[in-house]
PDB file of N, CA and C in Angstrom:
ATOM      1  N   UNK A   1      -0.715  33.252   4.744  1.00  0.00           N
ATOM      2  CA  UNK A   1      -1.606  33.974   5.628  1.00  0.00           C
ATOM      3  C   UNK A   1      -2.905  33.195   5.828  1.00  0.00           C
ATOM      4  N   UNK A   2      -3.381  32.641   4.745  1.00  0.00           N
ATOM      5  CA  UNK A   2      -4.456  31.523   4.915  1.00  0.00           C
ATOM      6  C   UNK A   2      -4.591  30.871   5.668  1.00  0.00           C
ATOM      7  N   UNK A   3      -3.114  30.062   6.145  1.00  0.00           N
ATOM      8  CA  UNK A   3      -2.941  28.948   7.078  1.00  0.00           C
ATOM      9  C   UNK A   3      -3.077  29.508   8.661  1.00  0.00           C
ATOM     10  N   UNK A   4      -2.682  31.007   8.460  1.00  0.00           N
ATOM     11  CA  UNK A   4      -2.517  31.498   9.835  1.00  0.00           C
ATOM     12  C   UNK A   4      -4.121  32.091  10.502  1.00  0.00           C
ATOM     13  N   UNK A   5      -4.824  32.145   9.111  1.00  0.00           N
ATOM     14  CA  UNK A   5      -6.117  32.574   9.599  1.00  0.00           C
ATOM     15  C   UNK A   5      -7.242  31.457   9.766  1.00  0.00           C
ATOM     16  N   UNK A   6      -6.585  30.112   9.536  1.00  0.00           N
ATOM     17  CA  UNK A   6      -7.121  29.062   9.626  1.00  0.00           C
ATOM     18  C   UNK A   6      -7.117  28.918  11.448  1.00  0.00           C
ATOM     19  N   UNK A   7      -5.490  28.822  11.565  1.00  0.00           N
ATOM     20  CA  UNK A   7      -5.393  28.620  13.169  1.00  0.00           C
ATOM     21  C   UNK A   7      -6.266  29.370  13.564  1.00  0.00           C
ATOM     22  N   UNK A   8      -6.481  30.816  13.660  1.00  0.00           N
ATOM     23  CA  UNK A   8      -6.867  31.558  14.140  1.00  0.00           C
ATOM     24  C   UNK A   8      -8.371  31.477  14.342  1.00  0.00           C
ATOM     25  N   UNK A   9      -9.309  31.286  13.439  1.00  0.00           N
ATOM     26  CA  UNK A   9     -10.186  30.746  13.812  1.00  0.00           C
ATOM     27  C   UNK A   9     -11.133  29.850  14.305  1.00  0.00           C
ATOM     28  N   UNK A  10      -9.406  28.535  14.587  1.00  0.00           N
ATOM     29  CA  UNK A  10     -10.032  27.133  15.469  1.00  0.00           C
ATOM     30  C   UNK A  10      -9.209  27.416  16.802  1.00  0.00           C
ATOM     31  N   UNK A  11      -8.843  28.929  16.994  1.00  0.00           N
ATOM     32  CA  UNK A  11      -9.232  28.867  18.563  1.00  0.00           C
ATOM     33  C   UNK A  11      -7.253  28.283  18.650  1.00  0.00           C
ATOM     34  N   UNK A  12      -6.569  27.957  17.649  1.00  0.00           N
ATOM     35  CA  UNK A  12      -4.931  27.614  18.342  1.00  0.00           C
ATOM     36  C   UNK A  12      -4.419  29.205  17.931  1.00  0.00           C
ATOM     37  N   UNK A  13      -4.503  30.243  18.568  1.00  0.00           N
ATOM     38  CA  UNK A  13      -3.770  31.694  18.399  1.00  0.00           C
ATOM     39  C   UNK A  13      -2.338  31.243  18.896  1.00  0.00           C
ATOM     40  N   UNK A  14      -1.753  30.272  19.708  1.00  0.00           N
ATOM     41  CA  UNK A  14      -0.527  30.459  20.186  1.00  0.00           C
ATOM     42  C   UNK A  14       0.402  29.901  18.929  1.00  0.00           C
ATOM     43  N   UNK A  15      -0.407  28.867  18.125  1.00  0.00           N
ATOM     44  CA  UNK A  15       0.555  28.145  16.960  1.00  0.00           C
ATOM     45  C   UNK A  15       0.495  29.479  16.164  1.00  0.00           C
ATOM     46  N   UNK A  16      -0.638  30.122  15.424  1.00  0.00           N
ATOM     47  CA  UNK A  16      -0.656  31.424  14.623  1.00  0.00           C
ATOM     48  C   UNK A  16       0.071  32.337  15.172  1.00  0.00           C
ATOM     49  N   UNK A  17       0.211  32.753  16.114  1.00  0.00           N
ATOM     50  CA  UNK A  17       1.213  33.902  16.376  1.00  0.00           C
ATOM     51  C   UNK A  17       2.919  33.212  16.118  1.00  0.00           C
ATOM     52  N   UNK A  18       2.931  31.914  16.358  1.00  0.00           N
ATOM     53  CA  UNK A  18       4.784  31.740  15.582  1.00  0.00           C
ATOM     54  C   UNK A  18       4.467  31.334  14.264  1.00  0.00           C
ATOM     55  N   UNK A  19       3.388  31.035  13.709  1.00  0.00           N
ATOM     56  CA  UNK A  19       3.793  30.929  12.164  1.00  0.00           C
ATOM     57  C   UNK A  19       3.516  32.618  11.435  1.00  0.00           C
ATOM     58  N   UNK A  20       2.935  33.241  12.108  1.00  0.00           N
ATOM     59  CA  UNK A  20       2.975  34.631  11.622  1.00  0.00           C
ATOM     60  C   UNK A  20       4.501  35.292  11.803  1.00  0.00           C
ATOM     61  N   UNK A  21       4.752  35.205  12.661  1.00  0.00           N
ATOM     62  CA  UNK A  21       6.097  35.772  13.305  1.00  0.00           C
ATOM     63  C   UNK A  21       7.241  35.372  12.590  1.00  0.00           C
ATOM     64  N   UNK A  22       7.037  33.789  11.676  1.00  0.00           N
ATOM     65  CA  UNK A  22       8.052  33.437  11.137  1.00  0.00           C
ATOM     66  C   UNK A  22       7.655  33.803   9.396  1.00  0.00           C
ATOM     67  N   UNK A  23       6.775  34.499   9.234  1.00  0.00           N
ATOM     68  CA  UNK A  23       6.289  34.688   7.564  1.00  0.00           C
ATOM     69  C   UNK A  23       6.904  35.977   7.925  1.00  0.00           C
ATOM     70  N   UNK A  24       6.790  37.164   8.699  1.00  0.00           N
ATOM     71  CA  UNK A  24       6.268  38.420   8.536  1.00  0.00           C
ATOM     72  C   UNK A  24       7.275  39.115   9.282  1.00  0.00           C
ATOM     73  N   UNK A  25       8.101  38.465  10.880  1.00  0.00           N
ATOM     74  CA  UNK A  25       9.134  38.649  11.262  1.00  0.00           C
ATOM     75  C   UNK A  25       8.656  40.202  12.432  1.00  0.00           C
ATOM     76  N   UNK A  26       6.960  39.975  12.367  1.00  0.00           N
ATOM     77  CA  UNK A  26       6.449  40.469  13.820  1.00  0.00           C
ATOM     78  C   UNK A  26       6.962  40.674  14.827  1.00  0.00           C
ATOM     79  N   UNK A  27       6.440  41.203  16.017  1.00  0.00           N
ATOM     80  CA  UNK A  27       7.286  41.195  17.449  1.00  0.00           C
ATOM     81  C   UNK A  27       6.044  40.507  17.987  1.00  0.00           C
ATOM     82  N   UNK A  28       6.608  39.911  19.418  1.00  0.00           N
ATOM     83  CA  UNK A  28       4.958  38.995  19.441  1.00  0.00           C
ATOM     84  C   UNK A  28       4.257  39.813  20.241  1.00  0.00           C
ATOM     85  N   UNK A  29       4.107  41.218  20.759  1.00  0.00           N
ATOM     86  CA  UNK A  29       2.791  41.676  20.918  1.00  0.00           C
ATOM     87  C   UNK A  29       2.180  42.165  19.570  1.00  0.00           C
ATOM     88  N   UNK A  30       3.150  42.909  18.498  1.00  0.00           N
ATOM     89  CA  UNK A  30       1.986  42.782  17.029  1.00  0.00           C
ATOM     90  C   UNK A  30       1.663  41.608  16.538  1.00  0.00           C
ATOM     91  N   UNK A  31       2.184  40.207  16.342  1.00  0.00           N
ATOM     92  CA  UNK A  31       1.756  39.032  15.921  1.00  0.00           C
ATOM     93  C   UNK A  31       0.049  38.546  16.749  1.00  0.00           C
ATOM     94  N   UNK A  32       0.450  38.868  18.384  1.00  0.00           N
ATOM     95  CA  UNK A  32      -0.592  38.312  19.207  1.00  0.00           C
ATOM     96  C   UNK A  32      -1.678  39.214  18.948  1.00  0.00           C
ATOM     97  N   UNK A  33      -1.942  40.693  18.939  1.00  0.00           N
ATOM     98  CA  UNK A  33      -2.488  41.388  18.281  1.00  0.00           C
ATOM     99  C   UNK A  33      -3.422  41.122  16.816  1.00  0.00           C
ATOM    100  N   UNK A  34      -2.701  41.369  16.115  1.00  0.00           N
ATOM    101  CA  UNK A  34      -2.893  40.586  14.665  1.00  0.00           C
ATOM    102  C   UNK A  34      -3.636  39.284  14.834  1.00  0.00           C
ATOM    103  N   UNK A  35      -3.127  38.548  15.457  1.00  0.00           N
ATOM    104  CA  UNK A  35      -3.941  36.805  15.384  1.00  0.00           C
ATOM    105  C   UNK A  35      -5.149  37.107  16.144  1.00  0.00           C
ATOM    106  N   UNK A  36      -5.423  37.560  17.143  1.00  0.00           N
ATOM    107  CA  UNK A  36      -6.124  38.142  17.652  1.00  0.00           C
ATOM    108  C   UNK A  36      -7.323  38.740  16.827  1.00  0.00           C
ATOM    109  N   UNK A  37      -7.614  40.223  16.248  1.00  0.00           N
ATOM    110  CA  UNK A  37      -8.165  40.499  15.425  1.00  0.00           C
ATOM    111  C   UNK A  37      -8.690  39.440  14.311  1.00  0.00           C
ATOM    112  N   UNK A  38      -7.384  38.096  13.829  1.00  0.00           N
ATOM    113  CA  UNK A  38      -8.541  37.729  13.206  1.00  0.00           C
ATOM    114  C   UNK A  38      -9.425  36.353  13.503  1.00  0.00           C
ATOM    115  N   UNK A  39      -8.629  36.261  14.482  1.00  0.00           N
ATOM    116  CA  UNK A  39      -9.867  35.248  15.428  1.00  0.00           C
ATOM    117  C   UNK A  39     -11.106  36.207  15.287  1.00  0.00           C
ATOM    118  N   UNK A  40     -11.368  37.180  16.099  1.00  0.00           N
ATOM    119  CA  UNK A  40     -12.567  38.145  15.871  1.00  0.00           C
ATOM    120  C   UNK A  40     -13.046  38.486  14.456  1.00  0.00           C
ATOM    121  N   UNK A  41     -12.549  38.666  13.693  1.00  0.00           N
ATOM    122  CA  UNK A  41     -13.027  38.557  12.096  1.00  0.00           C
ATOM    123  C   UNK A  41     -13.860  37.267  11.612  1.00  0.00           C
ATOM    124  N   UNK A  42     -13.215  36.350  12.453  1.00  0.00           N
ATOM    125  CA  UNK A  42     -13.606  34.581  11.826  1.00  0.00           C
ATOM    126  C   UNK A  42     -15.040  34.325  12.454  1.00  0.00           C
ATOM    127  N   UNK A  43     -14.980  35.101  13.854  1.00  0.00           N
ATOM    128  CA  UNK A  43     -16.190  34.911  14.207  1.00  0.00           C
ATOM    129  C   UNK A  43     -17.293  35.537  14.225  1.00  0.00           C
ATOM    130  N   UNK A  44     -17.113  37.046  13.168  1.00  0.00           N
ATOM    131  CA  UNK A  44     -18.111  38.001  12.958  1.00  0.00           C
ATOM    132  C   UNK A  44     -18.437  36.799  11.794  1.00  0.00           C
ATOM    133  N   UNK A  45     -17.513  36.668  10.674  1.00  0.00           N
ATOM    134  CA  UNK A  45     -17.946  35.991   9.594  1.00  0.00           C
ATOM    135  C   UNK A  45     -17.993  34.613   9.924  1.00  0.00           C
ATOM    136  N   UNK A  46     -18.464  33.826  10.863  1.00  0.00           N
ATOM    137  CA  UNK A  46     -18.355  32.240  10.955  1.00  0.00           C
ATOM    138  C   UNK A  46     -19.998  31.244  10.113  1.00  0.00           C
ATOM    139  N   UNK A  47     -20.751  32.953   9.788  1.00  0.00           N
ATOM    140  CA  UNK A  47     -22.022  32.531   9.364  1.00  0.00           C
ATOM    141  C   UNK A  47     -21.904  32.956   7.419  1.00  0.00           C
ATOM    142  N   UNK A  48     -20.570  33.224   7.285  1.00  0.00           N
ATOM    143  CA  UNK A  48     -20.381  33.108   5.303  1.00  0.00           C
ATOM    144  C   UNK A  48     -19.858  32.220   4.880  1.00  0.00           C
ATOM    145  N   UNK A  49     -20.406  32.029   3.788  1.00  0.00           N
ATOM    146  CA  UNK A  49     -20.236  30.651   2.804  1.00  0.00           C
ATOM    147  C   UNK A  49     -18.783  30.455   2.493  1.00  0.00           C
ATOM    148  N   UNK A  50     -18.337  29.390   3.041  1.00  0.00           N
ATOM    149  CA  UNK A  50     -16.639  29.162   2.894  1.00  0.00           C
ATOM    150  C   UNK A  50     -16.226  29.007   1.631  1.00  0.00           C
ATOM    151  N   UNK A  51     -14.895  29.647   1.740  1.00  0.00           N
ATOM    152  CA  UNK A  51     -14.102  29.478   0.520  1.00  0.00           C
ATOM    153  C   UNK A  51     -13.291  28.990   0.400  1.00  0.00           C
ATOM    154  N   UNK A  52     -12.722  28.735  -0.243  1.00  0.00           N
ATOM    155  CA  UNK A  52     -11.226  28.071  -0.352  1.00  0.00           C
ATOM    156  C   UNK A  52      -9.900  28.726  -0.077  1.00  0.00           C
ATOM    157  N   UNK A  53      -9.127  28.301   0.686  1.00  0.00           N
ATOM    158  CA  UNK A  53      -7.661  29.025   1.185  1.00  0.00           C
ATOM    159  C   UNK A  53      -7.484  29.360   0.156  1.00  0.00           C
ATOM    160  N   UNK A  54      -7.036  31.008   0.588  1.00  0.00           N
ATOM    161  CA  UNK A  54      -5.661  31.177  -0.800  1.00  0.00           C
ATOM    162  C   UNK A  54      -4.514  30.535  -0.509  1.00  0.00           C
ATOM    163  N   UNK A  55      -3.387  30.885  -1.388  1.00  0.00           N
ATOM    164  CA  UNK A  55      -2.417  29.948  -1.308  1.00  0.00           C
ATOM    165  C   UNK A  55      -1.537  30.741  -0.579  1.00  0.00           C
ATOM    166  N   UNK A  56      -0.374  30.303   0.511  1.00  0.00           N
ATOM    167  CA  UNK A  56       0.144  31.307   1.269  1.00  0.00           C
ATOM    168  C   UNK A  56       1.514  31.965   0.023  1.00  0.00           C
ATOM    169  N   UNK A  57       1.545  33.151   0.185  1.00  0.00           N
ATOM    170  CA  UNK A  57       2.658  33.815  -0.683  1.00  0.00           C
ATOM    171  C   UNK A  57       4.170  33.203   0.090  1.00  0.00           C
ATOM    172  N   UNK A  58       5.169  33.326  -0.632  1.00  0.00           N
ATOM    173  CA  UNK A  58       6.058  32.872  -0.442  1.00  0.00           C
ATOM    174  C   UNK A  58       6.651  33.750   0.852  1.00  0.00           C
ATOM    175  N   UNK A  59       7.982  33.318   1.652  1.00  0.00           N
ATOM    176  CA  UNK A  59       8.692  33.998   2.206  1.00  0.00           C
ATOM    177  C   UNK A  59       8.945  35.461   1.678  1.00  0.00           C
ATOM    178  N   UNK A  60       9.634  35.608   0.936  1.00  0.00           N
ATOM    179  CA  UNK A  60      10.252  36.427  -0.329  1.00  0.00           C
ATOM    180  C   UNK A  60       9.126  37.022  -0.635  1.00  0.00           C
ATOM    181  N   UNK A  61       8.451  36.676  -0.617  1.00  0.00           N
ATOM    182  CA  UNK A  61       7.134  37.698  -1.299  1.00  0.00           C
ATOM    183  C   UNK A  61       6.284  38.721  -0.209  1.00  0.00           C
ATOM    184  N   UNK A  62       6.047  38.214   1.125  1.00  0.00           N
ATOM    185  CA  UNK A  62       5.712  38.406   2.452  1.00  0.00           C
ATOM    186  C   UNK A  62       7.087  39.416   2.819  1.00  0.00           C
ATOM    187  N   UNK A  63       8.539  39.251   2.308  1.00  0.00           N
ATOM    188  CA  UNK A  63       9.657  39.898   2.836  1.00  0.00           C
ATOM    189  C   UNK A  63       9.396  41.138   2.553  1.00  0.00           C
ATOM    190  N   UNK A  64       9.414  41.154   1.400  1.00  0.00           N
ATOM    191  CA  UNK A  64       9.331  42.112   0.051  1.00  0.00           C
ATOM    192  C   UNK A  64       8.064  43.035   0.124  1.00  0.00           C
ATOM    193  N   UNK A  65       6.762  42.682   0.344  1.00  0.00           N
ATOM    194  CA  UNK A  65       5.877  43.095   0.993  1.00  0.00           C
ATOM    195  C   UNK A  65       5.925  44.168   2.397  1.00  0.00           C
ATOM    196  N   UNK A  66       6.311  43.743   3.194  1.00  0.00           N
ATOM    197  CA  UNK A  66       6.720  44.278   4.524  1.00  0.00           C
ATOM    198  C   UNK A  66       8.026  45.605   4.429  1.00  0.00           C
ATOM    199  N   UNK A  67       8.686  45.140   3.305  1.00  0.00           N
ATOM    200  CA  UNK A  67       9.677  46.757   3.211  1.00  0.00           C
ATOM    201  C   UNK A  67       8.661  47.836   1.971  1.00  0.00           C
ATOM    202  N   UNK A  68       7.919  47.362   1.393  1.00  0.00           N
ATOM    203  CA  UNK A  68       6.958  48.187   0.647  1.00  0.00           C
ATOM    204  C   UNK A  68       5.862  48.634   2.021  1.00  0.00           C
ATOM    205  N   UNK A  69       5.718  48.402   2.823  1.00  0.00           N
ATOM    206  CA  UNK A  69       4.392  48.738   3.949  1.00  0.00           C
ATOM    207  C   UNK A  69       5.445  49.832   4.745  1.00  0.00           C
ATOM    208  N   UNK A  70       6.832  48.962   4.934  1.00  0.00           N
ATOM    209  CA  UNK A  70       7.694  50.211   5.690  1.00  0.00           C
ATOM    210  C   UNK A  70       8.104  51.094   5.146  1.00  0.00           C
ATOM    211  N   UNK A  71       8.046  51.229   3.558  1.00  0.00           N
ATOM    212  CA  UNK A  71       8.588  52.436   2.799  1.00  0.00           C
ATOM    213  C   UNK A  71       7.538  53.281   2.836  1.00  0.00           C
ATOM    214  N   UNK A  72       6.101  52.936   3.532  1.00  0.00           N
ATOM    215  CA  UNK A  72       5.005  53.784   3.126  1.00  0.00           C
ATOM    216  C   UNK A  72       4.370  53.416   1.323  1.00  0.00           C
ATOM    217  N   UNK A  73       4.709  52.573   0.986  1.00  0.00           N
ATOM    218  CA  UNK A  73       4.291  52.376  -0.359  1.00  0.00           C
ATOM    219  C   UNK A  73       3.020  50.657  -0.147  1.00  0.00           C
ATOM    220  N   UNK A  74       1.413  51.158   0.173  1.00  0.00           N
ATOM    221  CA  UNK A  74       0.612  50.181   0.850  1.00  0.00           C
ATOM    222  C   UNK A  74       0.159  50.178  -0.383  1.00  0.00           C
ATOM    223  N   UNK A  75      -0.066  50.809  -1.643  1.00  0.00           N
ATOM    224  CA  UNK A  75      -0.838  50.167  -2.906  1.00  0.00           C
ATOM    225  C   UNK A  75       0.136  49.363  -3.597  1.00  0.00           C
ATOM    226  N   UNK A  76       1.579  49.046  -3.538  1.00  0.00           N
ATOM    227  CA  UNK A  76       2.305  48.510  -4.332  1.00  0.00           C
ATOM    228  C   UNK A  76       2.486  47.095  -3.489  1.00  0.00           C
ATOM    229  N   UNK A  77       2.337  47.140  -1.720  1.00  0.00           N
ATOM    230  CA  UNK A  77       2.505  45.660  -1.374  1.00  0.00           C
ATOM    231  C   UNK A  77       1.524  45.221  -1.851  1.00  0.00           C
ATOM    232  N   UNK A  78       0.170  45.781  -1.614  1.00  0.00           N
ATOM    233  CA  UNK A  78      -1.391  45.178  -1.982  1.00  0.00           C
ATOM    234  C   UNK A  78      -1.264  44.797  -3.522  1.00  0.00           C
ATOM    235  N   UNK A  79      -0.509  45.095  -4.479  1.00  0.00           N
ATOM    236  CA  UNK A  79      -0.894  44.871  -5.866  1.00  0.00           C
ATOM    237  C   UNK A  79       0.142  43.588  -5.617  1.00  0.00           C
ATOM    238  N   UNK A  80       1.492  43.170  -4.881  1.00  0.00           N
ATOM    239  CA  UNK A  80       2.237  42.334  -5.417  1.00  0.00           C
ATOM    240  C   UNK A  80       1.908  41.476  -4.351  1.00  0.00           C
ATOM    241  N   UNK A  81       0.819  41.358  -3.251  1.00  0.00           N
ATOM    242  CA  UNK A  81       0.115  40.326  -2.344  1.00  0.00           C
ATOM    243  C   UNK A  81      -0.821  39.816  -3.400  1.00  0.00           C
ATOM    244  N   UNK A  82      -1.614  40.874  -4.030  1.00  0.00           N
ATOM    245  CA  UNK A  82      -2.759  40.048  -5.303  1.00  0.00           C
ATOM    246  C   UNK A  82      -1.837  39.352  -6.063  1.00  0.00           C
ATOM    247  N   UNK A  83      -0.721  39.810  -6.955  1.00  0.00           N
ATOM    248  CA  UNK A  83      -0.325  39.072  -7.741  1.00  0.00           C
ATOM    249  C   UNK A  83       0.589  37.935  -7.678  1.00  0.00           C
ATOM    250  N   UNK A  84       0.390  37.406  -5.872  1.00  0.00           N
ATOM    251  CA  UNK A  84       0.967  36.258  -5.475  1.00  0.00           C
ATOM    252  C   UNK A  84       0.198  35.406  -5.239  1.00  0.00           C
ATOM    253  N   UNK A  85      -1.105  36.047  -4.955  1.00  0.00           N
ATOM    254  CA  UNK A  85      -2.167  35.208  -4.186  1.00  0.00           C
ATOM    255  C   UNK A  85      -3.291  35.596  -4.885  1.00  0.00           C
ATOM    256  N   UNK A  86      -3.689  35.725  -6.275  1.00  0.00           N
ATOM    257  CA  UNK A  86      -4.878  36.083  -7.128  1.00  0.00           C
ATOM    258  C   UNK A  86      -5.907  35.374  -6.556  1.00  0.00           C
ATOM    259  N   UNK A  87      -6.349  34.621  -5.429  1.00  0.00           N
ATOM    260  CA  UNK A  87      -7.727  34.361  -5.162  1.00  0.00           C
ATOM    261  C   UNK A  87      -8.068  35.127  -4.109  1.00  0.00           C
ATOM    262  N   UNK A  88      -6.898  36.210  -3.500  1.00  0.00           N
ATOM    263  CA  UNK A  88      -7.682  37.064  -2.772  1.00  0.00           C
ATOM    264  C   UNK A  88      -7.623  38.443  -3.220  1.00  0.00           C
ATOM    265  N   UNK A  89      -9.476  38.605  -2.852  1.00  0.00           N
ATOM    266  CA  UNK A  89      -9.951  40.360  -3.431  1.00  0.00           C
ATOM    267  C   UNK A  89      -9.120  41.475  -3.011  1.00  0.00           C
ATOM    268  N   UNK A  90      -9.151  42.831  -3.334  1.00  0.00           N
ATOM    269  CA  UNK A  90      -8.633  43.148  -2.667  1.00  0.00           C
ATOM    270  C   UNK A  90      -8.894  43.896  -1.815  1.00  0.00           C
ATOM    271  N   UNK A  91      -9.989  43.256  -1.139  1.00  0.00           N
ATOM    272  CA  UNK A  91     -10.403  44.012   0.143  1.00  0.00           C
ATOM    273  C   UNK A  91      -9.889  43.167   1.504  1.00  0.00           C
ATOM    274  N   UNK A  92      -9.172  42.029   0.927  1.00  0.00           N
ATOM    275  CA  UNK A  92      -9.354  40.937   2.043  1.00  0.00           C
ATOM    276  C   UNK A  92      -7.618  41.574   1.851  1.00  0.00           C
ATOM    277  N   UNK A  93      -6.801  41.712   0.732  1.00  0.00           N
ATOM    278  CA  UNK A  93      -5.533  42.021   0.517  1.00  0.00           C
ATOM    279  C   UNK A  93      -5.186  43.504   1.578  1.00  0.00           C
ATOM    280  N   UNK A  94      -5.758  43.985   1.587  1.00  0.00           N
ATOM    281  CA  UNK A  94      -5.580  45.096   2.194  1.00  0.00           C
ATOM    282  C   UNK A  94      -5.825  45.023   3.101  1.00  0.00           C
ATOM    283  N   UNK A  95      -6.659  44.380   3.969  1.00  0.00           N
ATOM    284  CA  UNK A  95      -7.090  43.835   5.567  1.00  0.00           C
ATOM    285  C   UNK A  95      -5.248  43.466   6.141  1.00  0.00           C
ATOM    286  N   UNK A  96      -4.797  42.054   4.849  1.00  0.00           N
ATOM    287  CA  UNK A  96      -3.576  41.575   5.527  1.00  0.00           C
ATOM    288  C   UNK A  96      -2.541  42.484   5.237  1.00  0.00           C
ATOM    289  N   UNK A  97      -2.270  43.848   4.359  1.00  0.00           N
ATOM    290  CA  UNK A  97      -1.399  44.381   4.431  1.00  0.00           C
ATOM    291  C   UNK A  97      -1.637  45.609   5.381  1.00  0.00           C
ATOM    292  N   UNK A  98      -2.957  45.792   5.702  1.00  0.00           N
ATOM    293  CA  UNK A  98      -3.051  47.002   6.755  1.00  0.00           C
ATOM    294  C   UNK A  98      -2.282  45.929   8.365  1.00  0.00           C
ATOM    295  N   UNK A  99      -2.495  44.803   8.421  1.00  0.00           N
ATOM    296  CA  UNK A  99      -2.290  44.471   9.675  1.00  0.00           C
ATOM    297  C   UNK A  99      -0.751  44.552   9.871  1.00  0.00           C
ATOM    298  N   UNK A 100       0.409  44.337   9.184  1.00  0.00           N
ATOM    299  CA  UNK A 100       1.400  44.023   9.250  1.00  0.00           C
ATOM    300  C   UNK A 100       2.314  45.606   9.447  1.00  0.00           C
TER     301      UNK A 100
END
């Protein structure tokens, strides 16, 4: 997701919407949507002190994720997005599991 919010904030949304689409398995008006929003996120925050990418969670982990968001179970993807990707809080965790 890192990588996709990277695109997203140098302005390539068309590469981020197929690498989202191929992590998350989107339709591309929610992908374009989604990339969208966080182009606009990147540029509310383009004036905070950068951090370092998290690391992107695996396929399998992003899969697995997405049937916990469709079961209605959003505190159990958010705990197993942290415990794939422990450098993100979980306010930023819940941003990427509310979007999906």
């Amino acid at each position: 997701m890192a990588r996709i919010q990277q695109l997203a904030a140098q302005g390539k949304k068309i590469q981020a919407v197929k690498e989202l689409r191929q992590h998350t398995g989107l339709g591309l008006k929610q992908a374009k949507d989604t990339v969208d929003r966080m182009a606009e996120s990147a540029v509310v925050g383009a004036h905070d002190v950068p951090t370092p990418a998290p690391a992107d969670p695996t396929d399998d982990v992003m899969a697995r994720i997405q049937v916990l968001v469709a079961e209605g179970k959003k505190i159990q993807a958010i705990k197993l997005l942290i415990d794939n990707a422990p450098e993100l809080d979980l306010k930023k965790a819940k941003e990427i599991v509310d979007r999906l």
